[in-house]
Protein backbone atom coordinates (compact mmCIF):
# COMPACT_ATOMS: atom_id res chain seq x y z
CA UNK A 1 26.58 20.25 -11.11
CA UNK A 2 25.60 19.91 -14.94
CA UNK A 3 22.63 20.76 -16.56
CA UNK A 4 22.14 18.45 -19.36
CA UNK A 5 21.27 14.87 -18.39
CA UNK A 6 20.83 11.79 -20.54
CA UNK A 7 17.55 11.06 -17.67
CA UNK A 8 15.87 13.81 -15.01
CA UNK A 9 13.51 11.70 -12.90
CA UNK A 10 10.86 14.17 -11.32
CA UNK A 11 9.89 12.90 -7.78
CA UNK A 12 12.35 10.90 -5.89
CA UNK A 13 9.32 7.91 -3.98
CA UNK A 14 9.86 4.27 -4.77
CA UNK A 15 9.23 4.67 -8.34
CA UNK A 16 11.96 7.76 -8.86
CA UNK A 17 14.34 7.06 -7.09
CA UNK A 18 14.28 3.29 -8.73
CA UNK A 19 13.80 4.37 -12.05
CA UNK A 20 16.95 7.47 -11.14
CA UNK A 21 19.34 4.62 -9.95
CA UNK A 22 18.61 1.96 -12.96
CA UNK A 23 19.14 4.32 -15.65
CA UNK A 24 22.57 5.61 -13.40
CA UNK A 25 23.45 1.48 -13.73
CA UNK A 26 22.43 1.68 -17.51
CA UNK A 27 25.19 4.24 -18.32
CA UNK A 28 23.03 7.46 -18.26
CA UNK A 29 23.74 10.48 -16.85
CA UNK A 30 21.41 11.05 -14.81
CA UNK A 31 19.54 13.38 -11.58
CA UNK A 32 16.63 13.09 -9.43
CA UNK A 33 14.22 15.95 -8.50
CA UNK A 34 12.92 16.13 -4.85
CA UNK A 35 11.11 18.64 -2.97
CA UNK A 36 11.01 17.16 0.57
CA UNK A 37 12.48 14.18 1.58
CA UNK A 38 14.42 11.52 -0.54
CA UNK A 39 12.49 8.06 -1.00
CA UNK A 40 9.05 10.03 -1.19
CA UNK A 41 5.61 9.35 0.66
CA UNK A 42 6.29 5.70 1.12
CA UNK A 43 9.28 6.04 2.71
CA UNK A 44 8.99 8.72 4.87
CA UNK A 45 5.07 8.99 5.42
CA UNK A 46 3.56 5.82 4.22
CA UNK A 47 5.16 1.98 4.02
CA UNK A 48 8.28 2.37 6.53
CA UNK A 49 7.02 4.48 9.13
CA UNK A 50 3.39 2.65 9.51
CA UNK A 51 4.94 -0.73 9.95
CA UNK A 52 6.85 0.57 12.81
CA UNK A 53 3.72 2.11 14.36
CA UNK A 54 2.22 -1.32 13.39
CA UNK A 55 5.05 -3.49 14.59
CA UNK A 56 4.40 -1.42 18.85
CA UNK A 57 0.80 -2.24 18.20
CA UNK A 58 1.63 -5.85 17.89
CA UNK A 59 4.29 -5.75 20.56
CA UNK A 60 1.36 -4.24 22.29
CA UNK A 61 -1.15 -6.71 21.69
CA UNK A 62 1.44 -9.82 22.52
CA UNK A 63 2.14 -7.92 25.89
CA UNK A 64 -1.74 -7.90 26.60
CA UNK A 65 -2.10 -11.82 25.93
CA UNK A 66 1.03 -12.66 27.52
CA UNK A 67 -0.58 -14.80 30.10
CA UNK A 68 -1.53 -17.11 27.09
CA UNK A 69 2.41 -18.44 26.56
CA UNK A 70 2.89 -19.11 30.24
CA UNK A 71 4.72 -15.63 30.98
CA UNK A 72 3.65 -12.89 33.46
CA UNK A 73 3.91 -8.91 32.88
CA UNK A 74 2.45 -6.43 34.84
CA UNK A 75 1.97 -2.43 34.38
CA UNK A 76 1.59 -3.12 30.91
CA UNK A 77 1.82 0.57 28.81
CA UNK A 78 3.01 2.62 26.74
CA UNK A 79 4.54 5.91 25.92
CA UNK A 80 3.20 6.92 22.62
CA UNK A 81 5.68 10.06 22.18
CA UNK A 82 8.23 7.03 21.64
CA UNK A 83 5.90 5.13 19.82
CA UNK A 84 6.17 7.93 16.72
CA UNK A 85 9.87 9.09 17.78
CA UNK A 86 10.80 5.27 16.82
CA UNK A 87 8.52 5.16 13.70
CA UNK A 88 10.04 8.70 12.23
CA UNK A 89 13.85 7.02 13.35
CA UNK A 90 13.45 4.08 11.28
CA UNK A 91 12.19 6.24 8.14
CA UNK A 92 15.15 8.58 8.44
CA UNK A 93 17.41 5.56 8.13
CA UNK A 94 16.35 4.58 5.86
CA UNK A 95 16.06 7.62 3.79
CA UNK A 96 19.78 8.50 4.39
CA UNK A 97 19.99 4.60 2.98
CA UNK A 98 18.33 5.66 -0.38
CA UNK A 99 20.44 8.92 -0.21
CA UNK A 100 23.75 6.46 0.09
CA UNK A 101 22.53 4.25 -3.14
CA UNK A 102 21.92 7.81 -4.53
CA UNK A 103 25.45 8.69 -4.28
CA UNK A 104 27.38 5.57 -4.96
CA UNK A 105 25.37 5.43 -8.13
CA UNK A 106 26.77 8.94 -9.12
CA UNK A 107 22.95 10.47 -9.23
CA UNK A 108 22.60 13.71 -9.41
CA UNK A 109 19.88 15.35 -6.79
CA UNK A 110 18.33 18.47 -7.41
CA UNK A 111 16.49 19.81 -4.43
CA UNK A 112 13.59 21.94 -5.22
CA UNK A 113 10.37 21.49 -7.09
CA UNK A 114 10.65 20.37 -10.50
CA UNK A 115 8.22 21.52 -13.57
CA UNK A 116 8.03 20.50 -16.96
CA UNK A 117 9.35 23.39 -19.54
CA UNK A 118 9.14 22.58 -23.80
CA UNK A 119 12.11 21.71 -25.14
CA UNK A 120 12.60 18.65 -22.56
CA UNK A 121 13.80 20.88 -19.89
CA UNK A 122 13.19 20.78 -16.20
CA UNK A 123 13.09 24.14 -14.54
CA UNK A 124 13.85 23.33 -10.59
CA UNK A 125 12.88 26.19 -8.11
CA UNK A 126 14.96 26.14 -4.53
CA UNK A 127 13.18 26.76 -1.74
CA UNK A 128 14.51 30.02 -1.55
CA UNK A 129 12.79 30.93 -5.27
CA UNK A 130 15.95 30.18 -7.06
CA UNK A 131 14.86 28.92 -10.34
CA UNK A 132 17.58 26.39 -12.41
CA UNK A 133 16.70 24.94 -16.05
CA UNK A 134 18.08 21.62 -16.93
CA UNK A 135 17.50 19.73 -19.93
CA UNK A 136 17.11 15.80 -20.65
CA UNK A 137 16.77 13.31 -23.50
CA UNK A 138 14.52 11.57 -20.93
CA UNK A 139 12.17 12.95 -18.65
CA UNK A 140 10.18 10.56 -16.02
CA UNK A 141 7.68 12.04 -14.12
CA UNK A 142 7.09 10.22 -11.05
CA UNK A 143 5.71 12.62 -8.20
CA UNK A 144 3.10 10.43 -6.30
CA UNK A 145 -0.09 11.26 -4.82
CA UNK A 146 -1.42 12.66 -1.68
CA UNK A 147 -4.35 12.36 0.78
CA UNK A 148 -7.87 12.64 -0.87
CA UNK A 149 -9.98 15.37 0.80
CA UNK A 150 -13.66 14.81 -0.25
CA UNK A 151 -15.89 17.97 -0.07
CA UNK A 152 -17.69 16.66 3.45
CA UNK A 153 -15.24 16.21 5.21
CA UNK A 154 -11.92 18.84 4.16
CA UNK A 155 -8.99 18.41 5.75
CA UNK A 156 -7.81 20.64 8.31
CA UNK A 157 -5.04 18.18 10.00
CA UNK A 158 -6.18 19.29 13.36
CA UNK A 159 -9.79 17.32 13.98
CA UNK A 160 -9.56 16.00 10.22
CA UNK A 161 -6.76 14.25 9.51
CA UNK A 162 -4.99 12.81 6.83
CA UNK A 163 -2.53 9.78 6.90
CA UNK A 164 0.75 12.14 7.00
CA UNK A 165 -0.72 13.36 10.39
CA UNK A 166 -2.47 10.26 11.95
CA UNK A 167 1.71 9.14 12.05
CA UNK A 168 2.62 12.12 14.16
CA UNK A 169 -0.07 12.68 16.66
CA UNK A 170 1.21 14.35 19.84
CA UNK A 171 -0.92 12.57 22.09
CA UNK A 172 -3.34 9.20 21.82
CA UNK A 173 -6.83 10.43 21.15
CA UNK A 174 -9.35 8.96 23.19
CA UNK A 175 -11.71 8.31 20.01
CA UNK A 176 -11.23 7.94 16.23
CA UNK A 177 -13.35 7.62 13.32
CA UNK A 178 -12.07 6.43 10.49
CA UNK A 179 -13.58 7.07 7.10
CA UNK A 180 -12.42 4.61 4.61
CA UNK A 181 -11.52 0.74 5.14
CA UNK A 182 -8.96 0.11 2.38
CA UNK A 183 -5.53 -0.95 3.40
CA UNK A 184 -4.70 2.64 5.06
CA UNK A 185 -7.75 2.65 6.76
CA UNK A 186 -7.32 -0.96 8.24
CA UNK A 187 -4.00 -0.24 9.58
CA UNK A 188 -4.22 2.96 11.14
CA UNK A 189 -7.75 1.11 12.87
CA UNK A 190 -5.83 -1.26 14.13
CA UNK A 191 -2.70 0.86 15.38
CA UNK A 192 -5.14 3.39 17.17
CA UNK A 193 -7.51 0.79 18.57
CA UNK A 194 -4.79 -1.61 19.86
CA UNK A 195 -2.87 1.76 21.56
CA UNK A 196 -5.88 2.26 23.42
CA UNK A 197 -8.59 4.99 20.89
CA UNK A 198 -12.02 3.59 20.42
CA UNK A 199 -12.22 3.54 16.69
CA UNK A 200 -15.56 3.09 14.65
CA UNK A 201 -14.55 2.49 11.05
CA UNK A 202 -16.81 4.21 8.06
CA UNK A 203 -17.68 2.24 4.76
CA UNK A 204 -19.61 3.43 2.01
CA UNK A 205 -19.20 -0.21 0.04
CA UNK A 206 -20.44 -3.32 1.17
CA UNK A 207 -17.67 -4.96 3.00
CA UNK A 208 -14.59 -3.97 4.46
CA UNK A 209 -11.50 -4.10 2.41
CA UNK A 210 -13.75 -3.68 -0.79
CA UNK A 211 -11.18 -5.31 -3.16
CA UNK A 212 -10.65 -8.08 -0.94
CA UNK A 213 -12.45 -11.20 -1.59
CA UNK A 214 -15.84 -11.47 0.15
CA UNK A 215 -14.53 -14.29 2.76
CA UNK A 216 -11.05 -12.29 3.20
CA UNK A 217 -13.43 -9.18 4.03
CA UNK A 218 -16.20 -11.03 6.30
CA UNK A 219 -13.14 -12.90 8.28
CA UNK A 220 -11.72 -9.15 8.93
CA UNK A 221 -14.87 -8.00 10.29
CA UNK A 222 -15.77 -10.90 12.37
CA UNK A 223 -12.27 -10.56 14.36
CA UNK A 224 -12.06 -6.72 14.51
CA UNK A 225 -15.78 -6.40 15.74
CA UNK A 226 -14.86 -9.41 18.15
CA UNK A 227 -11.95 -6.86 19.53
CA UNK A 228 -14.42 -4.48 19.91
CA UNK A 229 -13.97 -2.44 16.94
CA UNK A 230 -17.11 -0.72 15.98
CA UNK A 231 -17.61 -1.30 11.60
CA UNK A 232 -20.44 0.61 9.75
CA UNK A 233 -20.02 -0.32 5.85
CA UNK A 234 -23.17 1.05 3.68
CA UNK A 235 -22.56 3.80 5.21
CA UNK A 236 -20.99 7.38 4.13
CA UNK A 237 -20.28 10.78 5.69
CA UNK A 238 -22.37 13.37 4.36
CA UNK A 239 -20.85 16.08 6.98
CA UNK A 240 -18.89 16.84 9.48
CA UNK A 241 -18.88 19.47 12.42
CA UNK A 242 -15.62 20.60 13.86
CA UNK A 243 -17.15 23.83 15.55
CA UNK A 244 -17.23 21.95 19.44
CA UNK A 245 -14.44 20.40 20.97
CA UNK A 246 -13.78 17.48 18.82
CA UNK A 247 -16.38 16.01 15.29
CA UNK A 248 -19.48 15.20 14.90
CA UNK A 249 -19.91 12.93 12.30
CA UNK A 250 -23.71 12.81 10.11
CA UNK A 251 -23.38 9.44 8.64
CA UNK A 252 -26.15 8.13 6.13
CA UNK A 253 -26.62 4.45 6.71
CA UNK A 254 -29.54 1.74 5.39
CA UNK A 255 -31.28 2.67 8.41
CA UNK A 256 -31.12 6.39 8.15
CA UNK A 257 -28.74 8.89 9.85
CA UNK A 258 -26.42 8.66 12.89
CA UNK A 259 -24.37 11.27 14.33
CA UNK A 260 -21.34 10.04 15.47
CA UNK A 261 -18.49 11.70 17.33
CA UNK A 262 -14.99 11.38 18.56
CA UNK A 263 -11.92 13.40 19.50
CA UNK A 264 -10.74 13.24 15.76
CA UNK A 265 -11.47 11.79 12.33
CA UNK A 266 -8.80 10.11 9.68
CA UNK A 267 -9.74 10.49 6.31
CA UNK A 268 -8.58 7.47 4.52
CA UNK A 269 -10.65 7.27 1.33
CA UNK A 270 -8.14 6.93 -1.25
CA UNK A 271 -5.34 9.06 -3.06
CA UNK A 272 -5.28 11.93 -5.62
CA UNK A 273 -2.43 12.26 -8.38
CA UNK A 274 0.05 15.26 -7.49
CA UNK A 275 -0.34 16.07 -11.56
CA UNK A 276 -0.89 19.61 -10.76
CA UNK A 277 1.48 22.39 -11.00
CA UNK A 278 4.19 20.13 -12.75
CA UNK A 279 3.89 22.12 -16.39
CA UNK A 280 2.13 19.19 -17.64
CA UNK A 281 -0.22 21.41 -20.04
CA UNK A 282 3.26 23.75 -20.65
CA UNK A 283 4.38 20.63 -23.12
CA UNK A 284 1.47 19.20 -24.11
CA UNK A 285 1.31 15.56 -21.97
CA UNK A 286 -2.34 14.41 -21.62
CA UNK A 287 -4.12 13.56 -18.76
CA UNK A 288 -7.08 11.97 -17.87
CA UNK A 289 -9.23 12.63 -14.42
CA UNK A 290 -5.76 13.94 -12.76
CA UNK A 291 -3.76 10.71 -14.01
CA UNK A 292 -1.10 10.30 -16.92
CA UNK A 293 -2.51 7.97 -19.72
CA UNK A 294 0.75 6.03 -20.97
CA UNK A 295 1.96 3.32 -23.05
CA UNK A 296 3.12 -0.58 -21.93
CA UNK A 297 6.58 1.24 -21.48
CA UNK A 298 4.69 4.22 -19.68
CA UNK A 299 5.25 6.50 -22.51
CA UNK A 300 2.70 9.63 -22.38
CA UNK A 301 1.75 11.47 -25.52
CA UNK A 302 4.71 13.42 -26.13
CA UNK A 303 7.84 11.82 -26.85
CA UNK A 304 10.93 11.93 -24.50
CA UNK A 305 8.41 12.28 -21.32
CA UNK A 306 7.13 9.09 -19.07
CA UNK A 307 5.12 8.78 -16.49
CA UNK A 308 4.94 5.86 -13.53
CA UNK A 309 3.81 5.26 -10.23
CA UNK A 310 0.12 6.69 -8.85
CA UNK A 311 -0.31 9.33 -11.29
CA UNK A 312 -0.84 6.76 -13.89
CA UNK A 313 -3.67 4.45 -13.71
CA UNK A 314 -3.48 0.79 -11.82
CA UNK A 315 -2.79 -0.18 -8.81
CA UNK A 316 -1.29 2.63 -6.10
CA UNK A 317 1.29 0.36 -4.91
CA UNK A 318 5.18 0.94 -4.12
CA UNK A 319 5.65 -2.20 -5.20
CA UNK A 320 4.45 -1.53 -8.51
CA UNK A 321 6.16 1.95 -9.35
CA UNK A 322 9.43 0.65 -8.78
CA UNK A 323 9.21 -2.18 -11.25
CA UNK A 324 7.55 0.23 -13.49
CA UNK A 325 10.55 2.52 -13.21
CA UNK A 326 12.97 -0.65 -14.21
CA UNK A 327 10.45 -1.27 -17.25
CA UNK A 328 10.73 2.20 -18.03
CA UNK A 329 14.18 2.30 -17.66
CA UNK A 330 14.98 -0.45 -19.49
CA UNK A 331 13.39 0.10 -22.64
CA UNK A 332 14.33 3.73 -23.06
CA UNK A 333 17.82 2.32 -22.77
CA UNK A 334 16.90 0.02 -26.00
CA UNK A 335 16.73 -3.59 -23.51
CA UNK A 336 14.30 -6.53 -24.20
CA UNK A 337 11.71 -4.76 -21.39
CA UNK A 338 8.59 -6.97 -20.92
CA UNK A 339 5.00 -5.22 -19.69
CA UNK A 340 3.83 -5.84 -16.50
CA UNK A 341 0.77 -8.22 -15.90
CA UNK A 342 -1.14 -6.26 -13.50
CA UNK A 343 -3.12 -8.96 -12.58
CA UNK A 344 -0.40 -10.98 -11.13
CA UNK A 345 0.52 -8.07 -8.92
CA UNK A 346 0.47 -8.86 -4.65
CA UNK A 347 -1.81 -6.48 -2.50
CA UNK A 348 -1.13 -6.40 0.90
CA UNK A 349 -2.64 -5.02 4.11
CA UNK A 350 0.12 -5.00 7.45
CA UNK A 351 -2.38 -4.70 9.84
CA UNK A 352 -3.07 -7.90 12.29
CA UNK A 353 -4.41 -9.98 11.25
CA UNK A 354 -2.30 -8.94 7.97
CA UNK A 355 -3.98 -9.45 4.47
CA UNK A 356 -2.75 -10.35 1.24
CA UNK A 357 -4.00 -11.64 -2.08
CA UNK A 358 -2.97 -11.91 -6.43
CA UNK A 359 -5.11 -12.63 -8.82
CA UNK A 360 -8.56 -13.09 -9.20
CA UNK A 361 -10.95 -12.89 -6.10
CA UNK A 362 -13.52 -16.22 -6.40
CA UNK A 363 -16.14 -13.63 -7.56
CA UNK A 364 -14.42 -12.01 -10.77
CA UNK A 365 -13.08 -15.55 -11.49
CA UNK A 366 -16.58 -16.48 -12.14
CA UNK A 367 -17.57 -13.49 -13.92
CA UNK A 368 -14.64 -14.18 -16.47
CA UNK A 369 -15.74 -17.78 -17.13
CA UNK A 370 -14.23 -19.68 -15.29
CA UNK A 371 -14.84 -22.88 -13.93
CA UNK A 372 -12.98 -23.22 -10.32
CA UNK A 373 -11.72 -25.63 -7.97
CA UNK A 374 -11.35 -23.95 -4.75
CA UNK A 375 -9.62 -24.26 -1.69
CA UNK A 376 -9.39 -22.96 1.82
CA UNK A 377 -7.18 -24.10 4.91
CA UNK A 378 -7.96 -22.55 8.04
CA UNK A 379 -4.71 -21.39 10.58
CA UNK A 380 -6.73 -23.13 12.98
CA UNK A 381 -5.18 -26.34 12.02
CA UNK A 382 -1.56 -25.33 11.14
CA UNK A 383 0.26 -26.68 13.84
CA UNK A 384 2.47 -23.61 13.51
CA UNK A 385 -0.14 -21.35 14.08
CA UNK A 386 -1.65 -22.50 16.89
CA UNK A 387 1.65 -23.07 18.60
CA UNK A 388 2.08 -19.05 17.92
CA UNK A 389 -0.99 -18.41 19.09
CA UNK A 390 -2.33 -16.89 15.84
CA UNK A 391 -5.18 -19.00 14.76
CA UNK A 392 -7.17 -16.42 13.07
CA UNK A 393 -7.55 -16.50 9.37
CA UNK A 394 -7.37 -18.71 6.52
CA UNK A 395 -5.34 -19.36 3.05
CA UNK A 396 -8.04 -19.35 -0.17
CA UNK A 397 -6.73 -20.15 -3.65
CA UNK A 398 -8.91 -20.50 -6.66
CA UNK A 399 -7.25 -22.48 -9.71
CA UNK A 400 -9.35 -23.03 -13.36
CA UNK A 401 -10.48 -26.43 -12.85
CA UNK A 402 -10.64 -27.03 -16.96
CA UNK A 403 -6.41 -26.90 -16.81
CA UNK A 404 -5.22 -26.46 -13.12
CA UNK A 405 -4.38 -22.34 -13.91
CA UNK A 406 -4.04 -20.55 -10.70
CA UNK A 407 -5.98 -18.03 -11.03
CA UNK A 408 -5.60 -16.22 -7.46
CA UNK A 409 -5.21 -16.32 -4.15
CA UNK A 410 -6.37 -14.94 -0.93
CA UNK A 411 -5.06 -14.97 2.98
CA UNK A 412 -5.47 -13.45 6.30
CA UNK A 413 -3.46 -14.57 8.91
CA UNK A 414 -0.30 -13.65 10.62
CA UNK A 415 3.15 -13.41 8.47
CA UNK A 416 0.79 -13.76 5.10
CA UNK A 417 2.01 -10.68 3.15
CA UNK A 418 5.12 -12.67 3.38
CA UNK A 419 3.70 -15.97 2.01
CA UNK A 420 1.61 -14.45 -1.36
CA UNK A 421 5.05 -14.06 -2.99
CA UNK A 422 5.20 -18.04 -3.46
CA UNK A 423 1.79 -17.41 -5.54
CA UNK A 424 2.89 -14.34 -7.33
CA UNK A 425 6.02 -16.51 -8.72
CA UNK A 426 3.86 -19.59 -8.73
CA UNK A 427 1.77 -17.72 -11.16
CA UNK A 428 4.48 -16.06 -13.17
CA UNK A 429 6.06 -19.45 -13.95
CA UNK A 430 2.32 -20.95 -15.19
CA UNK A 431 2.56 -23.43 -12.23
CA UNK A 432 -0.73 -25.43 -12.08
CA UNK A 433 -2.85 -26.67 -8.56
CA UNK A 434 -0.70 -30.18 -8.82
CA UNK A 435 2.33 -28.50 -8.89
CA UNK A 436 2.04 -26.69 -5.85
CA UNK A 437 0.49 -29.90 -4.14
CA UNK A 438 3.52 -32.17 -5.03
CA UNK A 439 6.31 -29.09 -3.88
CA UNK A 440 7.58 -30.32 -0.63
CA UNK A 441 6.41 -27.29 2.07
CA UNK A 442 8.54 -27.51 5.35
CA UNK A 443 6.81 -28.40 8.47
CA UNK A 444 5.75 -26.77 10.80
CA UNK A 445 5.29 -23.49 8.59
CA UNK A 446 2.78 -20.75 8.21
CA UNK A 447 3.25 -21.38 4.43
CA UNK A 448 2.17 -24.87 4.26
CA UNK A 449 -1.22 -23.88 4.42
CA UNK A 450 -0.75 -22.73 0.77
CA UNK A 451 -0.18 -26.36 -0.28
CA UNK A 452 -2.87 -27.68 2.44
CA UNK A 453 -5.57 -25.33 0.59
CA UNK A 454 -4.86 -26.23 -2.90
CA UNK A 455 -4.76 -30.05 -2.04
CA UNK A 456 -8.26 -28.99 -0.76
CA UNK A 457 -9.17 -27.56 -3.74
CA UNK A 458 -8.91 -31.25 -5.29
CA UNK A 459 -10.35 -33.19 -2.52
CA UNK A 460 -6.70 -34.43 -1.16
CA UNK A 461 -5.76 -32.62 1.74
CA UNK A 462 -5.01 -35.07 4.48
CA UNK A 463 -5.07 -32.39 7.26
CA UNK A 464 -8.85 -30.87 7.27
């Protein structure tokens, strides 16, 4: 194996691995560092393996309301060892997938843990303390980021969990708190209450799904407490006791303290940047609160070295470090590369009912100036929702009333992280509220509701 490259990419998760196999189609000689697993946290710990644990909760949940399409089932259960031996099965494919495009690209993978050395080198220590220096012209650090362990509630990944361990549980806990009710904490709440856990979900902001928009966030509440899903926002964890058998909980709400407790509690409260212990400070490259500062291009300070992905600031999305890798990519191999607009990029939450928005939330529209026309169709009169049974939820888009801009979108509703790419492309391509009205939808779709709510939006929709 050499050890000059014209590209080393550090970290081999959505962004690396992307970023390893452009530059490979670019002409560059290049190799990927890993430590672990090939395709990262996403793959192997975070968006594959979830939406398999997701996709038995929904099984689950059909086989519960069965009776409601005419069909009988009885001795409804499950065996939750299966449950996570099928979620880690379809991650491993899929990582021997990545490994495949790895190889038919001709990308070199270095297995150890990769750290930044001066003179654009990348010294790469085996796990058995074998240390190898290879050099670059390019270096792209992309390593990812981690669980975030706040100071009251550390965790130990027996009573306090982290995500990484809430997908390899050995048995079904009969009670769960969750702390945190952002898109991780929303899905494992759903997977563990639908399974069978009684799960009380822990905000300290206002609503649910804090960067949703208000009626996306009031919607998700309304079902999930209709499910029986107990949701304290205001609220935050000062402390927790794991000396007795399972946690006790000291949460500080607007009425004062509760104690809660459960068998376990899942820490979901956000990320931190793995920008430690990569030789960052041994070359010089900047950082700010743990992340990378960089460039359009995701240049950092010192020339030759890049950073992507969730050690640079934005969004925390795999979605968004692999098309930062191809940016990257791209202009270090001299192409016309174009910045991403970061406010045209899709969020999505894949628990049921799933969530997904772009753009501007009706709220920050209005704080920018705006003057809106908006628009909301309810799933309760799409005829293909209600012959699916899943009625619950709504489409919302917002367009600048002034010159028909759409400026976002919001939906919850089955099959609607789907649907928000026809808005994210709508909105790359400057398409207005008429536009969408006068595109033929097919009937009966989920997705017709997006033209139903902007023909709302200017008082024409023939269905509400």
């Amino acid at each position: 194996m050499a050890t000059s490259y014209d590209l080393i990419v550090i970290g081999s998760g959505p962004g690396g691995y992307v970023a390893a196999i452009r530059g490979a189609q670019l002409g560059m000689k290049t190799a990927v560092v890993e430590r672990e697993n090939i395709g990262g946290i996403c793959l192997n710990w975070g968006c594959i393996p979830t939406k398999a644990l997701l996709k038995s909760a929904e099984v689950m949940d059909y086989l519960h309301h069965v009776e409601d399409y005419g069909l009988k089932a009885k001795s409804i259960s499950h065996d939750f060892t299966q449950v996570i031996t099928r979620s880690r099965g379809v991650a491993d494919k899929m990582s021997k997938g990545v490994n495949f495009l790895l190889r038919k690209n001709k990308v070199d993978v270095l297995e150890g843990t990769g750290k930044l050395s001066p003179g654009k080198t990348v010294v790469v220590t085996d796990k058995d303390g074998k240390s190898t220096s290879y050099t670059a012209n390019h270096i792209i650090v992309a390593t990812g980021a981690r669980s975030r362990s706040l100071p009251s509630m550390p965790i130990d990944n027996e009573k306090i969990i982290g995500y990484r361990k809430a997908m390899t549980l050995e048995k079904l806990p009969k009670s769960m708190i969750v702390v945190g009710s952002g898109a991780i904490g929303m899905e494992f709440a759903y997977f563990y209450h639908t399974m069978g856990t009684e799960v009380t979900v822990v905000e300290f902001m206002d609503n649910i799904l804090p960067r949703e928009d208000k009626d996306v966030s009031t919607q998700m509440a309304r079902i999930y407490k209709k499910k029986g899903m107990k949701i304290m926002t205001k609220s935050e964890v000062t402390s927790v006791d794991t000396s007795g058998k399972g946690v006790k909980a000291t949460v500080k709400t607007a009425k004062g303290e509760e104690v809660l407790e459960a068998e376990i509690l899942l820490s979901a409260v956000g990320v931190s940047p793995n920008t430690e212990n990569i030789g960052l400070g041994n070359v010089g490259v900047k950082t700010d609160r743990g992340l990378i500062p960089v460039d359009d291009f995701y240049r950092t300070n010192v020339e030759g070295i890049y950073a992507i992905g969730d050690i640079v600031p934005g969004p925390a999305l795999a979605h968004v470090a692999s098309h930062e890798a191809i940016v990257c990519v791209e202009k270090i191999a001299g192409m016309d590369a174009h910045p991403i607009d970061y406010n045209n990029i899709p969020s999505c939450t894949y628990c049921s009912p799933e969530v997904a928005s772009v753009g501007y939330t009706e709220a920050a529209a209005k704080e920018a100036g705006y003057e809106l026309k908006v628009g909301k169709f309810p799933f309760s009169a799409s005829g293909k929702a209600t012959a699916a049974g899943k009625t619950d939820g709504f489409v919302k888009v917002i367009f600048d009333a002034k010159y028909g801009e759409f400026l976002g979108a919001h939906m919850i509703g089955a099959g609607v992280t789907d649907m928000i790419a026809e808005v994210v492309v709508a909105r790359d391509l400057e398409t207005t509220g008429h536009e969408i009205i006068q595109a033929v939808h097919p009937h009966p779709t989920m997705s017709e509701a997006v033209m139903e709510a902007a023909a709302e939006a200017y008082g024409e929709c023939v269905h509400l």
